[in-house]
Protein backbone atom coordinates (compact mmCIF):
# COMPACT_ATOMS: atom_id res chain seq x y z
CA UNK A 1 -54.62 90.70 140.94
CA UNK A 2 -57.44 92.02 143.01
CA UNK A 3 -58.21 89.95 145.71
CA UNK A 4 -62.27 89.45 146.80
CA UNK A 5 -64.55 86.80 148.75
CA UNK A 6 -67.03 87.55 146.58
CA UNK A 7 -68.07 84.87 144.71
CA UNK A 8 -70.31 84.26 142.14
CA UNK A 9 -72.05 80.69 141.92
CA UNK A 10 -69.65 79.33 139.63
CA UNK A 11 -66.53 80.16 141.38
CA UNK A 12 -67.90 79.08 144.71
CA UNK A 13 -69.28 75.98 143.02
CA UNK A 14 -65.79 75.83 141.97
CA UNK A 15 -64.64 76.35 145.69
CA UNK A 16 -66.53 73.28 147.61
CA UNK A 17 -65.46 71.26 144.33
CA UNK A 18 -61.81 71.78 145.49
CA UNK A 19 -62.85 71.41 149.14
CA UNK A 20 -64.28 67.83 148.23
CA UNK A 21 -60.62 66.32 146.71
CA UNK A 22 -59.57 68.07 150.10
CA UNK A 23 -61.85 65.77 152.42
CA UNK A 24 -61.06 62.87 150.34
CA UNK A 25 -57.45 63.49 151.50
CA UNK A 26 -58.86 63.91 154.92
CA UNK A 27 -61.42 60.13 154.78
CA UNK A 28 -58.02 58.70 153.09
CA UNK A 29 -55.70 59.57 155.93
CA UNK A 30 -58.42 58.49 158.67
CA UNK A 31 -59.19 54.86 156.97
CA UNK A 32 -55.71 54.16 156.31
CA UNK A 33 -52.63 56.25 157.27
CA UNK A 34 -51.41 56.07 161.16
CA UNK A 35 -51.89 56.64 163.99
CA UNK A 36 -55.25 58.22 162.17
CA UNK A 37 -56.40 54.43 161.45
CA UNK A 38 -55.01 53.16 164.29
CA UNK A 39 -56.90 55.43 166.79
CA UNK A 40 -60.36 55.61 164.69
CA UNK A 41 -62.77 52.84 164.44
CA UNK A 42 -63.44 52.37 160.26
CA UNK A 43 -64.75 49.93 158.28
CA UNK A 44 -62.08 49.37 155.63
CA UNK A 45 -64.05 46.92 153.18
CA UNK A 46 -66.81 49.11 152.02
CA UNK A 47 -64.91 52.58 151.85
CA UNK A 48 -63.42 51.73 148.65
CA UNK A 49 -66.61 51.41 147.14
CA UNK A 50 -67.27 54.50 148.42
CA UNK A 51 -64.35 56.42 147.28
CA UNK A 52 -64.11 55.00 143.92
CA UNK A 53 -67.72 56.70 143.11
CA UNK A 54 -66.98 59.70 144.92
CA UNK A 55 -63.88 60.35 142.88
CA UNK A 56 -65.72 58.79 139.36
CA UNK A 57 -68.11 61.53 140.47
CA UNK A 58 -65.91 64.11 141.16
CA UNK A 59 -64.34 64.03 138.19
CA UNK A 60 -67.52 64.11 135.93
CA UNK A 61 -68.66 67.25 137.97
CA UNK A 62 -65.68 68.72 137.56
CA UNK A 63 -65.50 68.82 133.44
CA UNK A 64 -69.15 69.44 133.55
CA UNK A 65 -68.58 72.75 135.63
CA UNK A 66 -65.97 73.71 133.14
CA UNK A 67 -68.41 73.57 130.24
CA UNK A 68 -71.23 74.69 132.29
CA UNK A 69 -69.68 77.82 132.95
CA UNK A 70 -71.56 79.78 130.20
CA UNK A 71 -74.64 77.41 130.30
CA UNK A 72 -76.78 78.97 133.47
CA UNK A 73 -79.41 75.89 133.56
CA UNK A 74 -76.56 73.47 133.17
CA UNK A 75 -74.77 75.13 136.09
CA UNK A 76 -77.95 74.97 138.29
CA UNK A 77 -78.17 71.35 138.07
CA UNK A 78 -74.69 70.64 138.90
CA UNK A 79 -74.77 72.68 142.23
CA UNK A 80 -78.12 70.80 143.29
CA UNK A 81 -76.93 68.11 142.28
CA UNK A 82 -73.60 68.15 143.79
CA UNK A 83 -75.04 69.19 147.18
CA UNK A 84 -77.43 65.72 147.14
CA UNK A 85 -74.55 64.57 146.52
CA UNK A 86 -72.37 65.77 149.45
CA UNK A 87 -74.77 64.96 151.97
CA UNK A 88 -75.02 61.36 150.51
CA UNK A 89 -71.22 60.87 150.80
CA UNK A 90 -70.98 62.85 153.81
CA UNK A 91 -73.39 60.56 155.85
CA UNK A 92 -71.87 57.60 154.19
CA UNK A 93 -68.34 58.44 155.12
CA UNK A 94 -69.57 59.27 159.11
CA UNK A 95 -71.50 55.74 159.25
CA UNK A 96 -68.11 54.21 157.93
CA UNK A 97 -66.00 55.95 160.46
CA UNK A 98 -67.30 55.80 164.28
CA UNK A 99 -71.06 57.07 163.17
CA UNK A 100 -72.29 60.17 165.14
CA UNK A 101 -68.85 60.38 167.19
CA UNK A 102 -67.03 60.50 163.89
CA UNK A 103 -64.21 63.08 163.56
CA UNK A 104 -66.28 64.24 160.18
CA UNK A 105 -68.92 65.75 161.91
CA UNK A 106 -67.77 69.34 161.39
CA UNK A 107 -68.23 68.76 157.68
CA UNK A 108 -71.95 69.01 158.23
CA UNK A 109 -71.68 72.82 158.66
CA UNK A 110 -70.32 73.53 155.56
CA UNK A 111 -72.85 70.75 153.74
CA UNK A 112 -75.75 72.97 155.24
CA UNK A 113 -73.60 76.54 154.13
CA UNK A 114 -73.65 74.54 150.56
CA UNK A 115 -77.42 74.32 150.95
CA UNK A 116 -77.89 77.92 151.95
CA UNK A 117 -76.35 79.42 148.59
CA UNK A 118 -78.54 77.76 146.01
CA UNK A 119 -82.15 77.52 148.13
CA UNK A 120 -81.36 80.32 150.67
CA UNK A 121 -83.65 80.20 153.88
CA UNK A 122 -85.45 76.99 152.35
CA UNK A 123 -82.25 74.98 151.57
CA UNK A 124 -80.90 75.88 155.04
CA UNK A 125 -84.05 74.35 156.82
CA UNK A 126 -84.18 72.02 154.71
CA UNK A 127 -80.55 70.53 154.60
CA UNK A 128 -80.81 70.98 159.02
CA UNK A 129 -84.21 68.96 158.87
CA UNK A 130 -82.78 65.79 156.80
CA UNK A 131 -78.99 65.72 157.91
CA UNK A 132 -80.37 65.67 161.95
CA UNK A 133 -82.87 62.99 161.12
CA UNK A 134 -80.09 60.96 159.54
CA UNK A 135 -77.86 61.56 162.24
CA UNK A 136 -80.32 60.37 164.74
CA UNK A 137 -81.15 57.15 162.28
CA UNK A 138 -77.25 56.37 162.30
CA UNK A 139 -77.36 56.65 166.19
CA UNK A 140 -79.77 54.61 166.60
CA UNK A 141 -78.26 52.18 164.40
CA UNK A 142 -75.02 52.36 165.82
CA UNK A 143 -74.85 52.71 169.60
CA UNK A 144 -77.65 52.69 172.10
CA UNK A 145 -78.13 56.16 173.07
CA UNK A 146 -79.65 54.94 176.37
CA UNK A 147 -76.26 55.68 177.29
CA UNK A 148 -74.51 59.08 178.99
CA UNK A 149 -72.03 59.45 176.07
CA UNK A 150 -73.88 58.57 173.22
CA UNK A 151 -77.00 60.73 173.86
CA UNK A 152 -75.03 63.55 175.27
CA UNK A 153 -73.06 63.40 171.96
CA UNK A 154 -76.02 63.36 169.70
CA UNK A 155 -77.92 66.14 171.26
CA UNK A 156 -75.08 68.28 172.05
CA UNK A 157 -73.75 68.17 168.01
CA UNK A 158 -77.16 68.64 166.89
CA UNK A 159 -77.83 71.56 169.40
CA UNK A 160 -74.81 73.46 168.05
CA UNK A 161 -75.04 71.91 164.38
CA UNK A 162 -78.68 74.29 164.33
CA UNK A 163 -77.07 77.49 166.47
CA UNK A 164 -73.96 77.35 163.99
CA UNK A 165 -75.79 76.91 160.68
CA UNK A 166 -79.14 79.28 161.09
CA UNK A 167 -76.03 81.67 162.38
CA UNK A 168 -74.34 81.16 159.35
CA UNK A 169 -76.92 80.81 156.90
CA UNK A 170 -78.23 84.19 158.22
CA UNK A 171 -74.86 85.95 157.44
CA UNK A 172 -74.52 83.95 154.49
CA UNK A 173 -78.04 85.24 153.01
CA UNK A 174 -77.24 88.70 154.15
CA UNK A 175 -73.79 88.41 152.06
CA UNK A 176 -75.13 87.11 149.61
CA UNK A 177 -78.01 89.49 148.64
CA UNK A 178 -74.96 92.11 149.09
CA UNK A 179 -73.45 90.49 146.46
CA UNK A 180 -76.17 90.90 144.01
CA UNK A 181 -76.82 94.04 144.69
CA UNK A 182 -72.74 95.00 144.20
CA UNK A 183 -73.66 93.09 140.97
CA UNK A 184 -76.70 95.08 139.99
CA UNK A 185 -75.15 98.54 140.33
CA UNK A 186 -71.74 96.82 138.04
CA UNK A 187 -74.36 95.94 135.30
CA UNK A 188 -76.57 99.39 135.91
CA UNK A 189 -72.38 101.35 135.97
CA UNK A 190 -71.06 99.21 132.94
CA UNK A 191 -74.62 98.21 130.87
CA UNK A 192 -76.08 100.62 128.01
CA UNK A 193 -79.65 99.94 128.64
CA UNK A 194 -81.26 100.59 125.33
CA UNK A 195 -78.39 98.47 123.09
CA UNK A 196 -77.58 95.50 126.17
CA UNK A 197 -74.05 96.25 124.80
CA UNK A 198 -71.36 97.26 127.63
CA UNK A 199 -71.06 100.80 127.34
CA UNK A 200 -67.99 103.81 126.94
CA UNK A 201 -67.10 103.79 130.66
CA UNK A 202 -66.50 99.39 130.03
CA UNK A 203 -65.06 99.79 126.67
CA UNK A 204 -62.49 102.04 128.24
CA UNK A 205 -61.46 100.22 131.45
CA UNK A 206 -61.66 96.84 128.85
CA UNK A 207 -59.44 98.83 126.48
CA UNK A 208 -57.06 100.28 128.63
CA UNK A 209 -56.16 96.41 130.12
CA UNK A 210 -55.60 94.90 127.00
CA UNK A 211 -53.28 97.76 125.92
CA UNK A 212 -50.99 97.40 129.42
CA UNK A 213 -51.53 93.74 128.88
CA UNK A 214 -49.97 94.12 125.35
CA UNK A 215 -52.44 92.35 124.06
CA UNK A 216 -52.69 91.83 120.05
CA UNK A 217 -55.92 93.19 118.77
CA UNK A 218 -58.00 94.99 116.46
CA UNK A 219 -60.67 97.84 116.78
CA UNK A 220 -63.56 98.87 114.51
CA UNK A 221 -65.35 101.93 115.84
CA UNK A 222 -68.39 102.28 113.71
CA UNK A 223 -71.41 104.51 113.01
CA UNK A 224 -74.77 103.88 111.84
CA UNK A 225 -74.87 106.18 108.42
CA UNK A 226 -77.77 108.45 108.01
CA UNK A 227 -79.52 107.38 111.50
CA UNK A 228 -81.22 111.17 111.91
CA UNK A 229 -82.83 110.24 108.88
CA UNK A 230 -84.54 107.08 110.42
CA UNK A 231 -85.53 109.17 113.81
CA UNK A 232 -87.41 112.25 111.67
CA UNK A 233 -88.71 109.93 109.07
CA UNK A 234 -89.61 106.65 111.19
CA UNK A 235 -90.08 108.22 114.74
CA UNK A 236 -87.40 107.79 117.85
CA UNK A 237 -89.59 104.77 118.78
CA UNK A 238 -88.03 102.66 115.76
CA UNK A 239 -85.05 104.28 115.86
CA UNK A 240 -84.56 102.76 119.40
CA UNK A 241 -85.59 99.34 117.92
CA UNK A 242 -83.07 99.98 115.36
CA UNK A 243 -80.05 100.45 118.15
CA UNK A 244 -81.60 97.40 120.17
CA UNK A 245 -81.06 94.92 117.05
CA UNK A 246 -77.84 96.15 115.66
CA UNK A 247 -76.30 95.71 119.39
CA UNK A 248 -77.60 92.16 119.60
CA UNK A 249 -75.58 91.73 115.72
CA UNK A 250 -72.68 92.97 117.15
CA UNK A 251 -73.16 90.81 120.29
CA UNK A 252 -73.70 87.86 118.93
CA UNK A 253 -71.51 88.37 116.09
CA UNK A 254 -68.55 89.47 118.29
CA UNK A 255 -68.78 86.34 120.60
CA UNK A 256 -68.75 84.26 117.35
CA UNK A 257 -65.15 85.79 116.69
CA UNK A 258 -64.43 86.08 120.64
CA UNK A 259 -64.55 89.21 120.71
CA UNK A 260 -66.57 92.08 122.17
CA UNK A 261 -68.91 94.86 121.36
CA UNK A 262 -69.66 98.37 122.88
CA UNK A 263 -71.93 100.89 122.73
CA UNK A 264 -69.69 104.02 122.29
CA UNK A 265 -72.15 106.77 122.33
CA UNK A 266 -75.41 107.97 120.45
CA UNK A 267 -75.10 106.31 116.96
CA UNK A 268 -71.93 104.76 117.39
CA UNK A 269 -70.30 101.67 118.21
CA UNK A 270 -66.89 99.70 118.92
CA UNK A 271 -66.18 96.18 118.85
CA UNK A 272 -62.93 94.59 119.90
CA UNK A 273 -61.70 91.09 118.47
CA UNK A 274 -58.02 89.12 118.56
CA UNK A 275 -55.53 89.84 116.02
CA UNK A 276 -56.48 87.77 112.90
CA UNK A 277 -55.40 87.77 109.14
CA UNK A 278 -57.10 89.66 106.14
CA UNK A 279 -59.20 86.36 105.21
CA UNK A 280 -60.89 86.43 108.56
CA UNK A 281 -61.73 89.96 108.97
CA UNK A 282 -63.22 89.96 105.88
CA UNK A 283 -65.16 86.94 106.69
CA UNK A 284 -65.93 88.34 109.42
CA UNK A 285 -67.14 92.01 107.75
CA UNK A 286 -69.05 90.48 105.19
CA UNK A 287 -71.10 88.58 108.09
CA UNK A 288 -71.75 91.84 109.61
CA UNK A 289 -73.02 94.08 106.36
CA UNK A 290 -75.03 90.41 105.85
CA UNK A 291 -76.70 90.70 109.00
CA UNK A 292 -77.00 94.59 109.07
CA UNK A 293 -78.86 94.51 105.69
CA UNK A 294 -81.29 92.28 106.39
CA UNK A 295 -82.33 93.70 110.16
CA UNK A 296 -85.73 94.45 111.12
CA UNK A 297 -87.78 96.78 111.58
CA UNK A 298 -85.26 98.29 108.92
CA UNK A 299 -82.39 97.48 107.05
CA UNK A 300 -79.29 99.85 107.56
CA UNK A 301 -75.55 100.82 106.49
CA UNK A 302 -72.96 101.58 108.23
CA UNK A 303 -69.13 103.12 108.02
CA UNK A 304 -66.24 101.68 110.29
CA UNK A 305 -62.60 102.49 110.77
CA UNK A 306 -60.30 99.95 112.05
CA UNK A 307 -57.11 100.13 114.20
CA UNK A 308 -54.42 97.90 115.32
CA UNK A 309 -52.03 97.42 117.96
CA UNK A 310 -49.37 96.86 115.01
CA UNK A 311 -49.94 100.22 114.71
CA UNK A 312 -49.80 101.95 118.61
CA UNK A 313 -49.66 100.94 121.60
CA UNK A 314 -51.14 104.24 123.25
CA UNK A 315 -55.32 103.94 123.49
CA UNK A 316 -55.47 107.42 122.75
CA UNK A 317 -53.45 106.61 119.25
CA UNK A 318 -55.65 103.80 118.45
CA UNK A 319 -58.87 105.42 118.94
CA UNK A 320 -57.73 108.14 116.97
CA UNK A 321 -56.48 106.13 114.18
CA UNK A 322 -59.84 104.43 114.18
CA UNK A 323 -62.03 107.63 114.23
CA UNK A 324 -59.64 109.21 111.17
CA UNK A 325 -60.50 106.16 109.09
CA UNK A 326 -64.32 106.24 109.86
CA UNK A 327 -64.18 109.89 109.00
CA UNK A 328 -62.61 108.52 105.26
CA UNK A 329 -65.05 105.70 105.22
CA UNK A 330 -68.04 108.32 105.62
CA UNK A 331 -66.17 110.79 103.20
CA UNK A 332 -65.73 108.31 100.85
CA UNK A 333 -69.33 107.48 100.18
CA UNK A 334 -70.42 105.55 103.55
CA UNK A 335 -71.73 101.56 103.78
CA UNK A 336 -68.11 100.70 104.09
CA UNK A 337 -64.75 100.16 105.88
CA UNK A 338 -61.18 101.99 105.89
CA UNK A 339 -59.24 99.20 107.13
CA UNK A 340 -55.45 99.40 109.00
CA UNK A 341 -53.96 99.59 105.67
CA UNK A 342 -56.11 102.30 104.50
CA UNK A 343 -57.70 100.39 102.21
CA UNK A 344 -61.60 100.19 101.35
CA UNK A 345 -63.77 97.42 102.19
CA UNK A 346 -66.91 97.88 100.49
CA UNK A 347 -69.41 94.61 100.81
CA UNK A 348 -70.61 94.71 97.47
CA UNK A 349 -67.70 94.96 96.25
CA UNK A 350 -66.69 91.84 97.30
């Protein structure tokens, strides 16, 4: 397994959601496990309240992320809301637990690194601005900072709290934008522009790691029948509409089976889904001539072969055993399918 530190925002969402059953560990032993509690000033009868909620919320955020992982607007309100929320907690915890001289102090760098991901340059100002202003509020509700130890304490945190976390936000930013770029040329690399379908280069890394995996699946590698016909007699113009709606068919159709669909050159296209029984892939092809009949701007046919790893378990074999039975399906009168067992599927047939 390939090792990185880049993250995207739902594994580093993922991250500070493990870091937070970490620091509740870390408030647990302070408030009640010696010589932690012995040596720390806390206040013992409000805590619980405090980490009841914490973990109540925890938990919630935690099977929300997991369903969220797909749902981009979902997964932006959890992270904003989860950083309001560690600032809340974080505050609360350091008022419980010696107030600005608690040992939790550090965790305000990594509340304001939190910050940084989601609202960049803004969140980093912003989460600086409102955690210093309730720091100062807690010391002057706590201790009189007329005195040496309590003002040099303040300042001094807060003076490094802003050199540490513009530092880091600066290198954070500047990772992060290399991140999205790294991303950008992977979708530019591995993206057929005109379909939105991954293209050959993905289909063949994709295909190559299921087959090492040995992984049970089937292929259909498919080709649009007649489609010179629609460029001479409709213009390329609609013919590029045409491959832009039959790759979001196979898209969305694919995902519905959890599977996945290429572009695999020109006219033609693959799609890769689990092993399933006759019933289902015929469910599953009568969906797709349904849909592929009824497109717009034009309604088209098209032949497919299908392979399975029953069969081979060399890509080059599969592929080949694929193409052979498109080859039949187009021989044999196109606007059908020459399944693994060399048999016909023909739609209306059905």
């Amino acid at each position: 397994m390939r090792f990185s530190l880049y993250l995207n925002d739902y594994e580093t969402e993922k991250l500070f959601s493990t870091l937070r059953w970490l620091f509740v560990v870390i408030a647990i032993l302070l408030f009640y496990v010696p010589p932690f509690s012995d040596n720390i000033s806390t206040n013992k009868e409000i805590f619980p309240y405090l980490l009841i909620s914490g973990v109540i919320y925890m938990l919630v955020t935690q099977i929300a992320l997991i369903r969220a992982r797909d749902d981009k607007r979902s997964l932006q309100i959890i992270l904003k809301a989860g950083i309001i929320f560690d600032f809340l907690a974080l505050i609360w915890l350091m008022f419980l637990s010696e107030g600005i001289h608690s040992p939790l102090y550090p965790i305000s760098i990594l509340f304001v690194m939190h910050a940084t991901i989601y609202w960049r340059t803004k969140g980093a100002l912003i989460s600086l601005v409102v955690f210093s202003l309730a720091y100062l509020l807690m010391g002057i509700m706590t201790v009189n900072l007329n005195e040496f130890q309590h003002y040099f304490t303040l300042s001094f945190n807060l003076f490094f709290l802003w050199i540490i976390g513009l530092f880091g936000a600066l290198i954070m930013l500047r990772e992060r934008a290399h991140y999205a770029q790294m991303e950008a040329y992977h979708h530019l690399a591995h993206r057929d522009y005109l379909s939105g379908l991954f293209n050959q280069l993905s289909f063949q890394e994709k295909f190559r790691k299921k087959v090492d995996a040995n992984e049970s699946f089937t292929i259909f590698l498919g080709d649009i029948d007649d489609f010179k016909k629609v460029n001479d007699e409709y213009g390329h113009l609609t013919g590029d509409e045409v491959i832009r709606k039959v790759g979001e068919v196979f898209r969305t159709l694919s995902e519905g089976y959890k599977g996945q669909a290429f572009r695999y050159g020109g006219e033609e296209f693959v799609i890769l889904l689990p092993h399933m029984d006759d019933i289902v892939i015929h469910q599953f092809l009568r969906e797709l001539y349904g849909r592929l009949e009824s497109l717009q701007p034009l309604p088209i046919s098209m032949s497919f072969g299908q392979a399975e790893t029953t069969e081979a378990n060399d890509p080059e074999k599969l592929i080949t055993l694929a193409d052979q039975r498109l080859y039949t399906a187009k021989k044999s009168g196109k606007r059908r399918t020459c399944l693994s067992d060399d048999e016909l599927f023909i739609p209306s047939a059905v």
